[in-house]
C-alpha atoms as a PDB file:
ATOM      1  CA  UNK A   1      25.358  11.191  -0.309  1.00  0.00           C
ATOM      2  CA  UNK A   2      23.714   7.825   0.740  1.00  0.00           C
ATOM      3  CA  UNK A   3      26.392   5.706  -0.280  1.00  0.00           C
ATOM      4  CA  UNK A   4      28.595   7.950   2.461  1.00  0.00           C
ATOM      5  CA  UNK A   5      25.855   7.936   4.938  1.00  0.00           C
ATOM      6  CA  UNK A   6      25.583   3.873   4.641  1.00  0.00           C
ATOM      7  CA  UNK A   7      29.593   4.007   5.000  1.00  0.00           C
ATOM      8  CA  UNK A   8      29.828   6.161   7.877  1.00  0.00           C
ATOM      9  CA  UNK A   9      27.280   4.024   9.852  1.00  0.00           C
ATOM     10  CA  UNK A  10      28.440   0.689   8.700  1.00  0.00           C
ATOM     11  CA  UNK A  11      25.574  -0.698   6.311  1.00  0.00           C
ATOM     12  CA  UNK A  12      27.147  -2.633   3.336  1.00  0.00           C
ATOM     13  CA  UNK A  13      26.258  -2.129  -0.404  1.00  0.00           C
ATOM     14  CA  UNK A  14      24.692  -4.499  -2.258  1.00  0.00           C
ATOM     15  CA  UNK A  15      26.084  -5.798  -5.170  1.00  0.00           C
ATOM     16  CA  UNK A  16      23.862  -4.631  -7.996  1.00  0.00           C
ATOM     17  CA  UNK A  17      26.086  -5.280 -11.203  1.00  0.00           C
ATOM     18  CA  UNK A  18      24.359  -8.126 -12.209  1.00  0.00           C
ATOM     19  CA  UNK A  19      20.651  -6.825 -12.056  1.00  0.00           C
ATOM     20  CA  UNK A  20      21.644  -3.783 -14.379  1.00  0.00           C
ATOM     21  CA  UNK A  21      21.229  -1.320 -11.643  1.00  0.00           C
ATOM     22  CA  UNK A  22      23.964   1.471 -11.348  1.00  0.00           C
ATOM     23  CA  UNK A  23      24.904   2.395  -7.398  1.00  0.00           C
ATOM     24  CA  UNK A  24      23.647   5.628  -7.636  1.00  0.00           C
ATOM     25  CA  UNK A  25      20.030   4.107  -8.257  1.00  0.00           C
ATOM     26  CA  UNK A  26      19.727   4.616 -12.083  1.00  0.00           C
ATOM     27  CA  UNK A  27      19.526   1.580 -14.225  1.00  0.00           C
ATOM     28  CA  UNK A  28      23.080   0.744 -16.381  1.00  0.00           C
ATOM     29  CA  UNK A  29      24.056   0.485 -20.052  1.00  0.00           C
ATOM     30  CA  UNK A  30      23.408  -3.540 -20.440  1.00  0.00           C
ATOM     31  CA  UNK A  31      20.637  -3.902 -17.713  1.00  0.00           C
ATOM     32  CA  UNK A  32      18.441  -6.540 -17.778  1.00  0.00           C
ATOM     33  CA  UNK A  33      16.083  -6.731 -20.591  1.00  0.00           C
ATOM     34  CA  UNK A  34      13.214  -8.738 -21.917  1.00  0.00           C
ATOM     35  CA  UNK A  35      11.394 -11.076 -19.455  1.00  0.00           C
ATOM     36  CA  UNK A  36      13.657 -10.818 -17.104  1.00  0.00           C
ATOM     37  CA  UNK A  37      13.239  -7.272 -16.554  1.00  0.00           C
ATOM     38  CA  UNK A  38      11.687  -6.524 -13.389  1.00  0.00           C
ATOM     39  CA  UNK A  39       8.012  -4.311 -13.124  1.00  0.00           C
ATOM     40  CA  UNK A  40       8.226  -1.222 -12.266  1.00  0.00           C
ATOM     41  CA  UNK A  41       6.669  -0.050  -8.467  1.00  0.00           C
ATOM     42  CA  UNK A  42       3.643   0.737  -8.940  1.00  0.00           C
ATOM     43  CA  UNK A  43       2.706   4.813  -7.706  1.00  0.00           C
ATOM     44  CA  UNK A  44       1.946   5.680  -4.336  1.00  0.00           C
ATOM     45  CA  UNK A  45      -1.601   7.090  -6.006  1.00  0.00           C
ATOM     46  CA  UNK A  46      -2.247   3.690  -7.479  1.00  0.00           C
ATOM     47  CA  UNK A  47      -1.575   2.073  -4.051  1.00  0.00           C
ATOM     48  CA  UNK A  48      -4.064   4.113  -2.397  1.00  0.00           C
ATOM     49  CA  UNK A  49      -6.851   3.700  -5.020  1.00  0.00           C
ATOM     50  CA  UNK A  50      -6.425   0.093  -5.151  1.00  0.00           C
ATOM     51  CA  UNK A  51      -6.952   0.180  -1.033  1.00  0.00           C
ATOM     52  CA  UNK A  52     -10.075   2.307  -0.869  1.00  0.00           C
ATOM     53  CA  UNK A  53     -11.480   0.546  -3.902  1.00  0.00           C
ATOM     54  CA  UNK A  54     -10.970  -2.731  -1.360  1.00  0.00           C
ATOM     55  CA  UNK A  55     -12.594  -0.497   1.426  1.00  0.00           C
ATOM     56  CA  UNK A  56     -15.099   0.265  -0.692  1.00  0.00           C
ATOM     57  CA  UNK A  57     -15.799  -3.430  -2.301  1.00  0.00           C
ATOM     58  CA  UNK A  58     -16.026  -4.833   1.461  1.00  0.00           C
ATOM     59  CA  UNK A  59     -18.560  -1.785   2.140  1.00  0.00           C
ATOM     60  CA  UNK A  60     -20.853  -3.482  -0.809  1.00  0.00           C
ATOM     61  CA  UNK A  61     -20.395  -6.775   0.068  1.00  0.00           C
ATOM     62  CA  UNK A  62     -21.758  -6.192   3.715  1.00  0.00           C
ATOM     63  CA  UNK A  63     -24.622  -4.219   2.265  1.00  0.00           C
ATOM     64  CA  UNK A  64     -25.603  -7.185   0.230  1.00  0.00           C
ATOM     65  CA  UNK A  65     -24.935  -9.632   3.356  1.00  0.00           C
ATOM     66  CA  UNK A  66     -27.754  -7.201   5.497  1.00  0.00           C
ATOM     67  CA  UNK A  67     -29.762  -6.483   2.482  1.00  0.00           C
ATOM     68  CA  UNK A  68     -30.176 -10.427   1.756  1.00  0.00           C
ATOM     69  CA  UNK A  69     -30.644 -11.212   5.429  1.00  0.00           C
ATOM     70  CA  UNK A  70     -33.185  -8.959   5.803  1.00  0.00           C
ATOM     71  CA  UNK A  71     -35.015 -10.329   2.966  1.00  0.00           C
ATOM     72  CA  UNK A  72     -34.692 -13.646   4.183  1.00  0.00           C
ATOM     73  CA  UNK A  73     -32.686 -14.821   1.469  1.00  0.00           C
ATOM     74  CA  UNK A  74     -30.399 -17.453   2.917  1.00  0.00           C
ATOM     75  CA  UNK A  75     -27.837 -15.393   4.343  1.00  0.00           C
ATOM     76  CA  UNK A  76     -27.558 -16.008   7.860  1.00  0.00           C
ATOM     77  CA  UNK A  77     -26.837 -13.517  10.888  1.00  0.00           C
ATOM     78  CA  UNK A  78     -23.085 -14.815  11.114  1.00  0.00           C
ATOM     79  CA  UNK A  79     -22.373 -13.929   7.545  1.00  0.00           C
ATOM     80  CA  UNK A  80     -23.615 -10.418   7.586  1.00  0.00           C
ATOM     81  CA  UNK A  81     -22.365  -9.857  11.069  1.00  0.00           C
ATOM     82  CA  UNK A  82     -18.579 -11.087   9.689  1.00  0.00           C
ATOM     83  CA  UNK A  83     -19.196  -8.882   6.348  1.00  0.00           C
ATOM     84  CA  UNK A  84     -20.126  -5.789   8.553  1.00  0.00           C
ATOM     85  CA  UNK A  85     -17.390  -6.040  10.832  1.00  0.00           C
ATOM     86  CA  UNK A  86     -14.870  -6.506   7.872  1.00  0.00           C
ATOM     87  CA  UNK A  87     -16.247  -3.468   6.103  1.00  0.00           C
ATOM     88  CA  UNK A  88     -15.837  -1.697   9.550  1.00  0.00           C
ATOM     89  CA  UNK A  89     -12.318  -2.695  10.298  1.00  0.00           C
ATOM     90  CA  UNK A  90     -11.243  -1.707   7.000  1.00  0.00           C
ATOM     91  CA  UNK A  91     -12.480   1.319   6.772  1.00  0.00           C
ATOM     92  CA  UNK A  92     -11.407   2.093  10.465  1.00  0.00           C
ATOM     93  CA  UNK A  93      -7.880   0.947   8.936  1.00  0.00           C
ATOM     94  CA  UNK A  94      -7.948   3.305   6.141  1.00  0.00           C
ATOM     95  CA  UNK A  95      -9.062   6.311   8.546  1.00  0.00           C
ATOM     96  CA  UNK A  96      -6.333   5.881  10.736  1.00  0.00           C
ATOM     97  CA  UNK A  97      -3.812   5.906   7.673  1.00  0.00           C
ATOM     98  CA  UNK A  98      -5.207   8.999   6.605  1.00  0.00           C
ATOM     99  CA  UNK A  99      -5.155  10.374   9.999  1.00  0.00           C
ATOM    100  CA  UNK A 100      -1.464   9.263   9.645  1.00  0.00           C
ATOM    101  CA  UNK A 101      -0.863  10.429   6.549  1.00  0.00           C
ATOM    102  CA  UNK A 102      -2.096  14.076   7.890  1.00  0.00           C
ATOM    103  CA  UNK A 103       0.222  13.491  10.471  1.00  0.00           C
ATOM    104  CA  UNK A 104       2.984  13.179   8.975  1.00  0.00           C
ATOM    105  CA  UNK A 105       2.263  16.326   6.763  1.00  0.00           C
ATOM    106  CA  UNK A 106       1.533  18.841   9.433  1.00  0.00           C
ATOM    107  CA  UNK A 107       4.744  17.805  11.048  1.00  0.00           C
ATOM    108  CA  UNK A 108       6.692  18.639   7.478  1.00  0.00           C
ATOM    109  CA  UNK A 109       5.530  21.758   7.241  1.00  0.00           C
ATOM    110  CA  UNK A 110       5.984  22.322  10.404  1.00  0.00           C
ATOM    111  CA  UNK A 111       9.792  22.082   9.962  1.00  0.00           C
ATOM    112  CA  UNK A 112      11.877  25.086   9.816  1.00  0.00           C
ATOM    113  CA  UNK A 113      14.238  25.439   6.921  1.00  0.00           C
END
């Protein structure tokens, strides 16, 4: 179906017989193997926990950068004002994927069948 699709509006096939890759997406007798063999994508679910774990990370390190300025331990008002506005604009960034994300979904099951 996609390899008509790409015909019908023109975009060319790769060639994929020397990576081991069948055209219909599955890998082929022979691929490559050993070293050479490429890593596998990693799962959407890995993706995201790897992103909110760097939301969260930021989050600490800004806590630190206040906590230690407010102690008076070294850290100066430009460090923990850069930490807190990292931490903010990531989590902002992760809040608008999710509000994406939710998007996205209402729309698909808003689709008629």
């Amino acid at each position: 179906m996609l390899t008509s699709l790409n015909t019908t509006i023109g975009i060319a096939q790769p060639d994929l017989s020397s990576t081991g890759v069948a055209t219909n997406g599955t890998l082929a007798s022979g691929g490559v193997t050993g070293a050479k063999q490429a890593a596998a994508p990693a799962p959407f679910a890995d993706l995201f926990s790897d992103a909110v774990g760097q939301v969260n990370q930021l989050e600490e390190q800004a806590h630190t950068a206040v906590d230690g300025l407010m102690a008076g331990s070294g850290v100066d008002v430009h460090t923990a004002t850069i930490a807190m506005e990292k931490a903010n604009m990531a989590f902002e960034m992760a809040l608008a994927v999710h509000n994406k994300a939710m998007q996205a979904y209402q729309s698909v099951m808003g689709m008629q069948f």
